[in-house]
N, C-alpha and C. Protein backbone atom coordinates (compact mmCIF):
# COMPACT_ATOMS: atom_id res chain seq x y z
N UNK A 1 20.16 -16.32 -4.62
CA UNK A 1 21.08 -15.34 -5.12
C UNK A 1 21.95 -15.94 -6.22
N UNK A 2 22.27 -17.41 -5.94
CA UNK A 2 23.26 -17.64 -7.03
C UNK A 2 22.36 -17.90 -8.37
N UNK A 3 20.70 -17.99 -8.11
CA UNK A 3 20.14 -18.08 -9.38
C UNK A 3 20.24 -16.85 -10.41
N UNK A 4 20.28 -15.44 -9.86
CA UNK A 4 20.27 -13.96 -9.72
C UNK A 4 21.37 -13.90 -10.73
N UNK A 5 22.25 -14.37 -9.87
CA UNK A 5 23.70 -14.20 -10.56
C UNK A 5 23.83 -15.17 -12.09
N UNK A 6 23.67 -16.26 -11.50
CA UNK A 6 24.05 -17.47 -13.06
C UNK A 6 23.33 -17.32 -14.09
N UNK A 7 21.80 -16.25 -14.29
CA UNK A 7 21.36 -15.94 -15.16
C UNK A 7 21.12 -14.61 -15.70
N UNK A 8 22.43 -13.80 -14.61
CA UNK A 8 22.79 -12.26 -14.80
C UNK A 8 21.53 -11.42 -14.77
N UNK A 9 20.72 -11.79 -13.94
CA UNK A 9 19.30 -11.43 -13.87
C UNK A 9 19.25 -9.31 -13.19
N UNK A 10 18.94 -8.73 -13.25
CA UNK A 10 18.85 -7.44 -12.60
C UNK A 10 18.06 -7.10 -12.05
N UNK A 11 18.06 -7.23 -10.62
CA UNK A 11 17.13 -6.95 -9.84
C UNK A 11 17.27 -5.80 -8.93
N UNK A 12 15.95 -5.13 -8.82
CA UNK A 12 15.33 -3.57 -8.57
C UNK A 12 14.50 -3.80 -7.50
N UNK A 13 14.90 -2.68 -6.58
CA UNK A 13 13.67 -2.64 -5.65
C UNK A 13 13.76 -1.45 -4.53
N UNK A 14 12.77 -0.90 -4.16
CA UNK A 14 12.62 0.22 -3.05
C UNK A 14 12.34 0.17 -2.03
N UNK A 15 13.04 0.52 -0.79
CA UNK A 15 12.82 0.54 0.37
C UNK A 15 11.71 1.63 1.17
N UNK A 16 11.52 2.44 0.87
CA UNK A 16 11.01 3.58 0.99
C UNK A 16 10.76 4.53 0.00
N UNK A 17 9.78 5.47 0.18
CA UNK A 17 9.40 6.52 -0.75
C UNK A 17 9.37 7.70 -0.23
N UNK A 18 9.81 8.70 -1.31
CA UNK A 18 10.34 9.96 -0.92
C UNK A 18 9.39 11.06 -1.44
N UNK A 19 9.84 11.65 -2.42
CA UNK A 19 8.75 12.87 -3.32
C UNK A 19 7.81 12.26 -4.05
N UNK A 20 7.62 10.47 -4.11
CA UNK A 20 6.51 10.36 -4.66
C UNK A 20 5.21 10.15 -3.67
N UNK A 21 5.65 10.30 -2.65
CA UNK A 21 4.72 10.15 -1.32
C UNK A 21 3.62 11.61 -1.01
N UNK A 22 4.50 12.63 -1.53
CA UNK A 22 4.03 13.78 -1.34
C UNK A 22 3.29 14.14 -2.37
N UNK A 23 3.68 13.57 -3.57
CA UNK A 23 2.63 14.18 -4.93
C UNK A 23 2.00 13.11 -4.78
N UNK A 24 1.66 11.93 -4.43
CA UNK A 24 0.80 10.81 -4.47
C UNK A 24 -0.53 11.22 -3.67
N UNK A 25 -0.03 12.56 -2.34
CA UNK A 25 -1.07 12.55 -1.36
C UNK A 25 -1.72 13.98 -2.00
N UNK A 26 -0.91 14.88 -2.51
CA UNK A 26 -1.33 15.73 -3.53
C UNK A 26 -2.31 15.69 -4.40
N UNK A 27 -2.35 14.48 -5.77
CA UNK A 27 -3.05 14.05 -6.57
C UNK A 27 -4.29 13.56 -5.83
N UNK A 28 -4.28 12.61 -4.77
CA UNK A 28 -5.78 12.08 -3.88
C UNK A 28 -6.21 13.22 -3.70
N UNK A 29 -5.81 14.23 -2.91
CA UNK A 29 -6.32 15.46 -2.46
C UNK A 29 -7.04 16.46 -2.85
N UNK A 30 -6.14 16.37 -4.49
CA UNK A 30 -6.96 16.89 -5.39
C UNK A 30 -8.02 16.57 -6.08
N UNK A 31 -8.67 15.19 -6.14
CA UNK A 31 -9.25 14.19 -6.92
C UNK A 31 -8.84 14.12 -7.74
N UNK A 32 -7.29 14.11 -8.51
CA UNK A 32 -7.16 13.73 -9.85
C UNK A 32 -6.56 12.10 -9.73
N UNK A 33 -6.67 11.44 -8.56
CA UNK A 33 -6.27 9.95 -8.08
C UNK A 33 -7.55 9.13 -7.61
N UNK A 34 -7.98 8.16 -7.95
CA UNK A 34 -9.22 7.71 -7.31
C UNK A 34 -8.65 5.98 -7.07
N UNK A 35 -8.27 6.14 -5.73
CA UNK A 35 -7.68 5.28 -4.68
C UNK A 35 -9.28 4.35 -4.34
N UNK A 36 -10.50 4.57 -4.30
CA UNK A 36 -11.23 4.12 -3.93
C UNK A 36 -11.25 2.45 -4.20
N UNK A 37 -11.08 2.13 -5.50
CA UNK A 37 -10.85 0.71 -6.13
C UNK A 37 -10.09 -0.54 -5.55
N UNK A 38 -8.96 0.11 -5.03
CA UNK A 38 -7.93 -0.40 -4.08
C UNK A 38 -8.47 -0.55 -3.24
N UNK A 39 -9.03 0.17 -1.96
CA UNK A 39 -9.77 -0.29 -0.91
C UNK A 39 -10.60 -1.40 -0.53
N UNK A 40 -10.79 -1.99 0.34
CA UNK A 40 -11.02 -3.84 0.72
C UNK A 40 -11.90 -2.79 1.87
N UNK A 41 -11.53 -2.12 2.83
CA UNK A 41 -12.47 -1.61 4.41
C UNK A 41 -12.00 -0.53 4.21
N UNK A 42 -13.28 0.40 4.53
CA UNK A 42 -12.77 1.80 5.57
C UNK A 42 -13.18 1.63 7.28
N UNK A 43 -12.81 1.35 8.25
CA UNK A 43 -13.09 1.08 9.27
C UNK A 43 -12.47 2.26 10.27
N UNK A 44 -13.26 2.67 11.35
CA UNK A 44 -12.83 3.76 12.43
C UNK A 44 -11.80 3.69 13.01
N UNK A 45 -10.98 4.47 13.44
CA UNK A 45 -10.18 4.54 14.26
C UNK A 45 -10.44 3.51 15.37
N UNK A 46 -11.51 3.64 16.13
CA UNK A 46 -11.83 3.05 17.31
C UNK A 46 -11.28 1.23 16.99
N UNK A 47 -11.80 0.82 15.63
CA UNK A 47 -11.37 -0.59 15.56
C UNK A 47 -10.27 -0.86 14.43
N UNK A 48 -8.83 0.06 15.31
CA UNK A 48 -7.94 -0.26 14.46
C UNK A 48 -6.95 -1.58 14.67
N UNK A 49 -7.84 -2.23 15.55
CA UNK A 49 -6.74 -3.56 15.67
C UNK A 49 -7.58 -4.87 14.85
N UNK A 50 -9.02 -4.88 14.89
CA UNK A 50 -9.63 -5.39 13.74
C UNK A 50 -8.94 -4.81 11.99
N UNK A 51 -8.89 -3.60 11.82
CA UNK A 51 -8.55 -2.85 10.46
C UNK A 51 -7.23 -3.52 10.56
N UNK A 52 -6.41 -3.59 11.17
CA UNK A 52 -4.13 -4.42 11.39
C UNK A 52 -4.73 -5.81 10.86
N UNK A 53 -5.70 -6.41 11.79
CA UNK A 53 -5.78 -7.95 11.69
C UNK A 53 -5.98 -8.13 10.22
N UNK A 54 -7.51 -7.32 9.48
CA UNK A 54 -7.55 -7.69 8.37
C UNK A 54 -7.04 -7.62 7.33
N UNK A 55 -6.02 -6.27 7.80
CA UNK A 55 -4.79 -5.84 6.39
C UNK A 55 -4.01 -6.88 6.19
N UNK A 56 -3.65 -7.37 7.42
CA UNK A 56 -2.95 -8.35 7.26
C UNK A 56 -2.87 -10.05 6.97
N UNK A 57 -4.30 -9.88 6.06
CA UNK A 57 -4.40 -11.25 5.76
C UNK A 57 -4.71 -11.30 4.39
N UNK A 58 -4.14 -11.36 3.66
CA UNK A 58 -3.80 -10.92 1.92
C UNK A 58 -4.78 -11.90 0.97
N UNK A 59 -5.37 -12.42 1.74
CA UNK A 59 -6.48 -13.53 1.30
C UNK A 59 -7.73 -12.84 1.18
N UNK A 60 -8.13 -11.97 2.13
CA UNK A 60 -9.12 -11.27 2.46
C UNK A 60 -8.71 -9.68 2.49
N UNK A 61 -7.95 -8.84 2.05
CA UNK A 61 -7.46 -7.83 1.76
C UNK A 61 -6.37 -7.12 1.26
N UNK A 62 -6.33 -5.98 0.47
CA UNK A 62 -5.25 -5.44 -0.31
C UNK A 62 -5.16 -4.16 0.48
N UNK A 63 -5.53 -3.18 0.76
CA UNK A 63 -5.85 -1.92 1.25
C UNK A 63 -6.95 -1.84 2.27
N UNK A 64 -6.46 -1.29 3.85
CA UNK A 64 -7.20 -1.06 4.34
C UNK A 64 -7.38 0.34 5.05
N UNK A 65 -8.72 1.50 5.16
CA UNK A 65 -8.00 2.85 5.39
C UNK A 65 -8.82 2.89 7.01
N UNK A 66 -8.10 3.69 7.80
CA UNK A 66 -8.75 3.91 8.95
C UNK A 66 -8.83 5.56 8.73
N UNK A 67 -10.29 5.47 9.28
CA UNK A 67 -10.93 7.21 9.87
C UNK A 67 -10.40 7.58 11.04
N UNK A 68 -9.64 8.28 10.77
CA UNK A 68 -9.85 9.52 12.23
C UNK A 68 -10.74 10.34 12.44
């Protein structure tokens, strides 16, 4: 923080998302978003603790989607 400060630096950031969550799922919905690229697995519901494990290893994935 005191680096932040001593070089009057401005720092930005979001905790959550609001109305862009809703036009984000809008645009996929519509196909005018093609999310596919991003995706690393689509894996089933049934193996969503394999799909947690692998999201969560940033070495081996960016995006992971589970089927219902």
């Amino acid at each position: 923080m005191n680096l932040i400060v001593a070089k009057e630096l401005q720092l930005r950031g979001t905790f959550r998302f609001d109305a862009e969550f809703a036009l984000a799922v809008e645009l996929m919905g519509q196909g005018l978003v093609d999310v596919t690229p991003l995706l690393t697995a689509t894996m089933p519901f049934e193996q969503a603790v394999e799909a947690f494990e692998l999201a969560s290893d940033r070495s081996r994935a960016m995006k992971v989607q589970l089927v219902f």
